[in-house]
N, C-alpha and C. Protein backbone atom coordinates (compact mmCIF):
# COMPACT_ATOMS: atom_id res chain seq x y z
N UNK A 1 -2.20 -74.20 64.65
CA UNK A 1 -1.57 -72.90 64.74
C UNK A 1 -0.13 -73.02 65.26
N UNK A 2 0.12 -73.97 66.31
CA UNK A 2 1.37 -73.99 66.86
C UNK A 2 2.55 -74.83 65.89
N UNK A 3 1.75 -75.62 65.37
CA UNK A 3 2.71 -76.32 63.95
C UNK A 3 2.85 -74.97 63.31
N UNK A 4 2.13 -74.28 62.70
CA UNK A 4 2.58 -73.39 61.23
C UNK A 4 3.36 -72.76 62.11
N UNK A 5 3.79 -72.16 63.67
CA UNK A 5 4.65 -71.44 63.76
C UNK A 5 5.63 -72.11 64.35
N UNK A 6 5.69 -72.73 64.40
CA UNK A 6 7.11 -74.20 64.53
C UNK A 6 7.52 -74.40 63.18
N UNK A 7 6.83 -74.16 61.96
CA UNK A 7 7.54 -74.33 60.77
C UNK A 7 8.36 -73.08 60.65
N UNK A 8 7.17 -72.25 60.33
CA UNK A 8 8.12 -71.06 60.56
C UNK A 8 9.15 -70.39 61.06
N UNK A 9 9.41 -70.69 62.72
CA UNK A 9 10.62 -70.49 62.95
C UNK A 9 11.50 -71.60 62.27
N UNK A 10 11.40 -72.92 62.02
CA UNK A 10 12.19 -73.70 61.18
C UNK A 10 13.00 -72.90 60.00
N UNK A 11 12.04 -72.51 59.42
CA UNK A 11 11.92 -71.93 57.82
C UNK A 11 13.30 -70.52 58.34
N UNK A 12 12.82 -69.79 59.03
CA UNK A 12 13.89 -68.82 59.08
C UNK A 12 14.95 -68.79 59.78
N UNK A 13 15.26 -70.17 60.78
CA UNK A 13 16.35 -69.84 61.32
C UNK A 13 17.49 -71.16 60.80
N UNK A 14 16.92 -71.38 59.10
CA UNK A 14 17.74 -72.69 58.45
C UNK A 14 18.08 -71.23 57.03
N UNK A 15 17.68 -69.95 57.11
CA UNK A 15 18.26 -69.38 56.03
C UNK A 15 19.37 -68.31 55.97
N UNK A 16 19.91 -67.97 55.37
CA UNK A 16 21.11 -67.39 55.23
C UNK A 16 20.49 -65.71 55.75
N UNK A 17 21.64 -65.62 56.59
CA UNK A 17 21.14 -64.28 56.94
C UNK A 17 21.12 -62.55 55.61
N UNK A 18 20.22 -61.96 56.18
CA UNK A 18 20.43 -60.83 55.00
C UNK A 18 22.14 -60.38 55.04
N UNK A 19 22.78 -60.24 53.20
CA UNK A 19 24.07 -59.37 53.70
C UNK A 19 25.27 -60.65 53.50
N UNK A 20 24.38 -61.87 54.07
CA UNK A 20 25.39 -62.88 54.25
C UNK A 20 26.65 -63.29 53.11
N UNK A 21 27.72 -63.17 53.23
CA UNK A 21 28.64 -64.15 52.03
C UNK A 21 28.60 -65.08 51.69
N UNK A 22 28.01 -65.21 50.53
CA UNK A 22 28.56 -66.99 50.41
C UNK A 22 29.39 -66.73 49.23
N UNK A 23 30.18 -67.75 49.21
CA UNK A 23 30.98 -68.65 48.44
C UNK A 23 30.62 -69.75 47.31
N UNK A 24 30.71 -69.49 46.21
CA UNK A 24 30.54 -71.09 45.22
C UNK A 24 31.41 -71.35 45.39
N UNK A 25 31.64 -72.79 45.30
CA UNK A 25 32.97 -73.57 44.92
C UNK A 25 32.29 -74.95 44.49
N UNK A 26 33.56 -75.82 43.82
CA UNK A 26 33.77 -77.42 43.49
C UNK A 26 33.65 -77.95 44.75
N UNK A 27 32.96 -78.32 45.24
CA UNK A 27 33.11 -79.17 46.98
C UNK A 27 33.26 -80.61 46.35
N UNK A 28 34.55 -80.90 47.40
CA UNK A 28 35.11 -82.30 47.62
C UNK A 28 35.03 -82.38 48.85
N UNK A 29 34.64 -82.26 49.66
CA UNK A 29 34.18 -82.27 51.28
C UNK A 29 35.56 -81.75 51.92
N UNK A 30 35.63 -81.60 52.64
CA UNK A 30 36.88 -81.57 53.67
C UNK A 30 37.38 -82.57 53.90
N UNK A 31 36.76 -83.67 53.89
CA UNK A 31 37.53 -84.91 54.53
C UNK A 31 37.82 -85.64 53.55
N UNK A 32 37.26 -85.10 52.30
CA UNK A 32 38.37 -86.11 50.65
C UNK A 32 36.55 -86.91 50.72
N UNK A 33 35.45 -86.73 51.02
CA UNK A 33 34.26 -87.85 50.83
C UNK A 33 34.01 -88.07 49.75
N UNK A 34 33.69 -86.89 48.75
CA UNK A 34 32.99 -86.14 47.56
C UNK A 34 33.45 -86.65 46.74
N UNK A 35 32.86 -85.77 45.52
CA UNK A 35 33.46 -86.11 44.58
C UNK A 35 33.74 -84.78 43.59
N UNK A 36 34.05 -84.41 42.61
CA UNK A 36 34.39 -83.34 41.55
C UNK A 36 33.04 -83.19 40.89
N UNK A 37 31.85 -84.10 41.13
CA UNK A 37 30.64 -83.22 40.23
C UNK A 37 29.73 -82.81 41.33
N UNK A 38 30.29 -82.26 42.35
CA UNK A 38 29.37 -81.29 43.76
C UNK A 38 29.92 -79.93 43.76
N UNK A 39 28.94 -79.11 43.58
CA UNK A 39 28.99 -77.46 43.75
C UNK A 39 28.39 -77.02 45.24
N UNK A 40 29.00 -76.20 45.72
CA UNK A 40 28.24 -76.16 47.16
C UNK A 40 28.19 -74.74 46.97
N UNK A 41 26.95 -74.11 47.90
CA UNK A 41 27.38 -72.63 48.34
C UNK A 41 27.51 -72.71 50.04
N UNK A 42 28.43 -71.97 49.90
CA UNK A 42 29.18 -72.00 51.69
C UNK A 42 28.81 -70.25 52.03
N UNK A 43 28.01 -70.09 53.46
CA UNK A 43 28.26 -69.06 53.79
C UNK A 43 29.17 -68.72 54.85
N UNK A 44 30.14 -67.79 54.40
CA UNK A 44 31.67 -67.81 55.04
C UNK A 44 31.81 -67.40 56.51
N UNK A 45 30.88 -66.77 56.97
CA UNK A 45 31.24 -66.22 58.39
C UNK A 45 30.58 -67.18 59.33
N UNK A 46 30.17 -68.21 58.90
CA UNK A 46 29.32 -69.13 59.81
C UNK A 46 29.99 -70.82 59.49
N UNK A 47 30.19 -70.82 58.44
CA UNK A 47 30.98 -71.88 57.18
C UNK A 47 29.80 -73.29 57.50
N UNK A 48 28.69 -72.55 57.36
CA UNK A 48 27.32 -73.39 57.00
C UNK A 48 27.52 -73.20 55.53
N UNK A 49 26.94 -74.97 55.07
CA UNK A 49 26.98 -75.12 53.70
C UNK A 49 25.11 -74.85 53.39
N UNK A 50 25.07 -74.00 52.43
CA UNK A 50 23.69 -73.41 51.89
C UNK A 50 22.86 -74.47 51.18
N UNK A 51 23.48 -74.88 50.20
CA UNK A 51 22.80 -75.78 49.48
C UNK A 51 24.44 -76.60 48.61
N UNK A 52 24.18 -77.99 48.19
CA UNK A 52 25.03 -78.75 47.49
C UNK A 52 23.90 -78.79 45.96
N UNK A 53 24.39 -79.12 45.03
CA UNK A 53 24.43 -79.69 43.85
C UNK A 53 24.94 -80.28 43.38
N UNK A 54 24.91 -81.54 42.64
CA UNK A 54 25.18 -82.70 42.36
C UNK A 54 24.93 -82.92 40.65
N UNK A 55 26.24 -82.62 39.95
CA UNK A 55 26.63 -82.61 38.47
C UNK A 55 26.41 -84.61 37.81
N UNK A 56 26.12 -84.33 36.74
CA UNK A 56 26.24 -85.52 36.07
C UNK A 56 28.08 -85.97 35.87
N UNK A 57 28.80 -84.76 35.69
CA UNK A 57 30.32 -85.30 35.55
C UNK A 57 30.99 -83.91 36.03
N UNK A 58 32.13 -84.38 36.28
CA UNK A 58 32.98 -83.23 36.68
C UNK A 58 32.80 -81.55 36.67
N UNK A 59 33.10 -80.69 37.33
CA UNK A 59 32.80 -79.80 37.90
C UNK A 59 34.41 -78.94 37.26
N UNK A 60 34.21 -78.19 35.81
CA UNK A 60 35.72 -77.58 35.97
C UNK A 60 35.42 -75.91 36.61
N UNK A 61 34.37 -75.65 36.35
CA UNK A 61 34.36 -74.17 36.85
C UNK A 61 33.32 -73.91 37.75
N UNK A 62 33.42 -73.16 38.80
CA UNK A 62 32.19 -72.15 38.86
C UNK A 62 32.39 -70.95 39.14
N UNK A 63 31.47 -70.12 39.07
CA UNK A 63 31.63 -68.65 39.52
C UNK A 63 30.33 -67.56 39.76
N UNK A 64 30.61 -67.07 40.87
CA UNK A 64 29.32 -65.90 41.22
C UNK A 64 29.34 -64.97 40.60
N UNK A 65 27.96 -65.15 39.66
CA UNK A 65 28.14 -63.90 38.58
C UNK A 65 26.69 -63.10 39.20
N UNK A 66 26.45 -61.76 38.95
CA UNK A 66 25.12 -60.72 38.67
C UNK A 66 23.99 -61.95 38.42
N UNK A 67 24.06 -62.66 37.44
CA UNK A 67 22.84 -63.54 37.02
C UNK A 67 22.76 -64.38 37.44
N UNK A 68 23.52 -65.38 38.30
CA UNK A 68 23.93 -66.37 39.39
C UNK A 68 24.88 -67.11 38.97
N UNK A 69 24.75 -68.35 39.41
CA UNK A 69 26.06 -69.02 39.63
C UNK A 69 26.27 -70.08 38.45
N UNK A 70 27.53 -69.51 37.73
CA UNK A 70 27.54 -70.07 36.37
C UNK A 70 28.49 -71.48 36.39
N UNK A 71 28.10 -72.35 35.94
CA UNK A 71 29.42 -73.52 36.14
C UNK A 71 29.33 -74.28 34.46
N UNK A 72 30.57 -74.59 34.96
CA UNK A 72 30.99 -75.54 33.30
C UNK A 72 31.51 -76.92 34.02
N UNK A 73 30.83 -78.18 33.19
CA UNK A 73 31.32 -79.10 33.38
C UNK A 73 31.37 -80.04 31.92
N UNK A 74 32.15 -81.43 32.54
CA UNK A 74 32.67 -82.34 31.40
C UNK A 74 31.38 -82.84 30.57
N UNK A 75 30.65 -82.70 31.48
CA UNK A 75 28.78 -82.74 30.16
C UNK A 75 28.50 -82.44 29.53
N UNK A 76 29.30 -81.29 29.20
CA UNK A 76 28.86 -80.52 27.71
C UNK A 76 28.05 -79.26 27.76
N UNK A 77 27.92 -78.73 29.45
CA UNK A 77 26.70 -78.31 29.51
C UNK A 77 27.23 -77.02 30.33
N UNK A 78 26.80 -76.22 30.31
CA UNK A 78 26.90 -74.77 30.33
C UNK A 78 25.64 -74.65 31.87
N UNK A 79 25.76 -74.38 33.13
CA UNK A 79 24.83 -74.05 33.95
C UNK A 79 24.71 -72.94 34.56
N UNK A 80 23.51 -72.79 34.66
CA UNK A 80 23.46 -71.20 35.59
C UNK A 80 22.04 -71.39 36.89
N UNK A 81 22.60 -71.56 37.51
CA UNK A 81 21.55 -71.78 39.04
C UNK A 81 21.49 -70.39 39.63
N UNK A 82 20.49 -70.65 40.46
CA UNK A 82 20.02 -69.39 41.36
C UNK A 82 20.83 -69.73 42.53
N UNK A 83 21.93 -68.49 43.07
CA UNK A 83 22.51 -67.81 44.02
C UNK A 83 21.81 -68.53 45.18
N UNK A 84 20.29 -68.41 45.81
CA UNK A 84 19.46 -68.76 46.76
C UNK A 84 19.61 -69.79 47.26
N UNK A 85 19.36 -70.91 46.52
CA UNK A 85 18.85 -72.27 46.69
C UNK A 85 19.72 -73.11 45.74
N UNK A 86 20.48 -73.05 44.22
CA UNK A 86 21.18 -73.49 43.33
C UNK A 86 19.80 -74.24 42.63
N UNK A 87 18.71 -73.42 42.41
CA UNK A 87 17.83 -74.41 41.54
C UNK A 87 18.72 -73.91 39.90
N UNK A 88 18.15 -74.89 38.63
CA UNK A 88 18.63 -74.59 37.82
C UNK A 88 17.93 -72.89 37.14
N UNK A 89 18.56 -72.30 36.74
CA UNK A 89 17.69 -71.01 35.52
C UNK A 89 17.76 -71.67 34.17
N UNK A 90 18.77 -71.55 34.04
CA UNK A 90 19.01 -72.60 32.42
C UNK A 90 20.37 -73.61 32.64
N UNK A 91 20.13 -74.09 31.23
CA UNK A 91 21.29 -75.73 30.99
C UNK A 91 21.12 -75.30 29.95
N UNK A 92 22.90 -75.01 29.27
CA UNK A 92 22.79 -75.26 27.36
C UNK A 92 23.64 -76.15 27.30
N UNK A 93 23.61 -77.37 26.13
CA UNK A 93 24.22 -78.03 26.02
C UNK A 93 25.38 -77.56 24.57
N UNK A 94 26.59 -77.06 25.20
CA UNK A 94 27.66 -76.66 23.95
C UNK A 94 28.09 -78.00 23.45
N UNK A 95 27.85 -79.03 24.19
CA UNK A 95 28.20 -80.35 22.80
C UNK A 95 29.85 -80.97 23.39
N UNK A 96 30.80 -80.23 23.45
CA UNK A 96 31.82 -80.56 23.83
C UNK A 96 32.20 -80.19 25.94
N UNK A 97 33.10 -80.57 26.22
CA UNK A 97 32.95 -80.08 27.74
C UNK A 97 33.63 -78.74 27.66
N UNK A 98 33.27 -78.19 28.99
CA UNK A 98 33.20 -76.64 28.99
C UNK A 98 33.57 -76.64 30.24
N UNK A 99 35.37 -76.17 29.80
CA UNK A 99 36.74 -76.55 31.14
C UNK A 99 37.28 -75.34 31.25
N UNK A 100 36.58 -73.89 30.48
CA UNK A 100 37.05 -72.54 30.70
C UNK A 100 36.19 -71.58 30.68
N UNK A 101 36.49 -71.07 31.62
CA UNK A 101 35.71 -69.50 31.65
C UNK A 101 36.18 -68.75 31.19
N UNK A 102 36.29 -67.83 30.28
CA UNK A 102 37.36 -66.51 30.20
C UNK A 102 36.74 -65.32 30.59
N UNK A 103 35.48 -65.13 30.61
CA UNK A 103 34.48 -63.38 30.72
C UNK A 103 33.74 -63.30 30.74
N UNK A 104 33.18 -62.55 31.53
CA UNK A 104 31.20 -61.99 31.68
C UNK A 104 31.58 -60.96 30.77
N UNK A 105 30.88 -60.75 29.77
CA UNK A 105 31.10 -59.71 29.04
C UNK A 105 30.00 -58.49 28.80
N UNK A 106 28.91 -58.87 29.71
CA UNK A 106 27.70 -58.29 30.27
C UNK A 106 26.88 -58.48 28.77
N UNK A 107 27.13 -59.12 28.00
CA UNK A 107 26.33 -59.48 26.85
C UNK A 107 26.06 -60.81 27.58
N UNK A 108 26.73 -61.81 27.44
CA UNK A 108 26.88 -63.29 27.82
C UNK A 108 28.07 -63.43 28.63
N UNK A 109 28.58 -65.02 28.39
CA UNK A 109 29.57 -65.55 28.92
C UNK A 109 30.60 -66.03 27.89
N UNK A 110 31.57 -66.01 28.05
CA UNK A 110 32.60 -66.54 26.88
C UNK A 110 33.52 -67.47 27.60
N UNK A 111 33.57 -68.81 27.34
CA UNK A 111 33.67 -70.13 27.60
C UNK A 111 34.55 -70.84 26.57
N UNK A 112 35.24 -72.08 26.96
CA UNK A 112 35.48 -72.54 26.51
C UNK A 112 35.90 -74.31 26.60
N UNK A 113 36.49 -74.81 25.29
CA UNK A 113 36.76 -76.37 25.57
C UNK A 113 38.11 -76.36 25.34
N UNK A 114 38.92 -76.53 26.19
CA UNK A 114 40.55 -76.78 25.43
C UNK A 114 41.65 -75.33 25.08
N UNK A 115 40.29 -74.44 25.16
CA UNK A 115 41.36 -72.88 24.13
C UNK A 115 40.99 -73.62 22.55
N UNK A 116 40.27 -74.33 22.29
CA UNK A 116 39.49 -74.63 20.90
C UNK A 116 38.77 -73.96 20.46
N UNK A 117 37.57 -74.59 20.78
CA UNK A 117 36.49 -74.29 20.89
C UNK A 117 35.61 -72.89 21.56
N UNK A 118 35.34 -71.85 21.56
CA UNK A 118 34.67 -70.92 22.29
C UNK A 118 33.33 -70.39 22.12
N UNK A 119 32.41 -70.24 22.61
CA UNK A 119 31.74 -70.11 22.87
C UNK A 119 30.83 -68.96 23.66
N UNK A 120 30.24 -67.49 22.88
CA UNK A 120 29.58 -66.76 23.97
C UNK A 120 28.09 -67.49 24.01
N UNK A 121 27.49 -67.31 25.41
CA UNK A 121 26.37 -68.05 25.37
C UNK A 121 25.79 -66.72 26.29
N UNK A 122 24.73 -66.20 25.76
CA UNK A 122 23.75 -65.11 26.66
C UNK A 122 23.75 -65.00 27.99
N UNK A 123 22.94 -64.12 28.58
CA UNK A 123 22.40 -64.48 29.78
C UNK A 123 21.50 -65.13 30.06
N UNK A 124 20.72 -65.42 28.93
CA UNK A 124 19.11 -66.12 28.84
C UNK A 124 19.59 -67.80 28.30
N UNK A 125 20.89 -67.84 28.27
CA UNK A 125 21.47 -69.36 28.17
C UNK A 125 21.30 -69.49 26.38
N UNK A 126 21.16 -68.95 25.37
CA UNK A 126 21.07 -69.13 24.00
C UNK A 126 22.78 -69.04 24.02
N UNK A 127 23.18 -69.88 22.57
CA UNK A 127 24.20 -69.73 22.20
C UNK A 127 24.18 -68.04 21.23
N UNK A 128 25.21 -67.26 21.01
CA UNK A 128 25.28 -66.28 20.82
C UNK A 128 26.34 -66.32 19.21
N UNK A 129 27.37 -66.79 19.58
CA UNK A 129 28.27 -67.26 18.59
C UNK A 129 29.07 -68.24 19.03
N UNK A 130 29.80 -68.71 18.29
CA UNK A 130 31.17 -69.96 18.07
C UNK A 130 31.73 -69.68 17.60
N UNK A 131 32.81 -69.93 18.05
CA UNK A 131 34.10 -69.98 16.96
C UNK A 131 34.90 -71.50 17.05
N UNK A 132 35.41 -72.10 16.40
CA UNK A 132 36.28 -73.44 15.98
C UNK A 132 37.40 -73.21 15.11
């Protein structure tokens, strides 16, 4: 009994408070450690880091969207993690890297490689259209 409530206070006083801000960003640590394929969420009034994620290659975007936290990297791959914890929701793979954001367009996302390539991709992570 005294373990499960030793976890428990564990469990709630390691989580982000209700209300709390956080922040996505590209984390390169503060001290230059990192590297460009780490996403962190930072909550700002405490500047406790929430959770890190760890990309296969470079990290050009992220951003806190309604559906969570959308990032584009040099993988080809289109991500959208949960706000909470950064587990994945979906991974699409657009094939080329995906180094622009341009819009939530509350349909999808409209993305891109270069100003080439674009791309809306849903909220449910399906590709929607292309253009080339």
């Amino acid at each position: 009994m005294i373990c499960r409530l030793l976890l428990l206070a564990v469990i709630f006083s390691s989580s982000v408070p209700a209300g709390a801000v956080v922040h996505y960003i590209k984390w390169n640590h503060a001290n230059g450690s990192g590297n460009d394929r780490v996403v962190a969420a930072i909550e700002l009034e405490s500047g406790k880091v929430v959770w890190e994620k760890k990309l296969k290659k470079e990290v050009n975007f992220v951003l806190g969207t309604d559906a969570g936290v959308l990032i584009g990297s040099d993988d080809g791959m289109l991500h959208l993690l949960r706000p909470s914890d950064g587990t994945p929701i979906w991974t699409t793979s657009l094939g080329k890297e995906v180094n622009e954001f341009h819009k939530d367009t509350g349909q999808g996302f409209l993305v891109s490689h270069d100003k080439q390539v674009y791309w809306l991709v849903g909220r449910d992570g399906k590709i929607l259209a292309d253009w080339k």
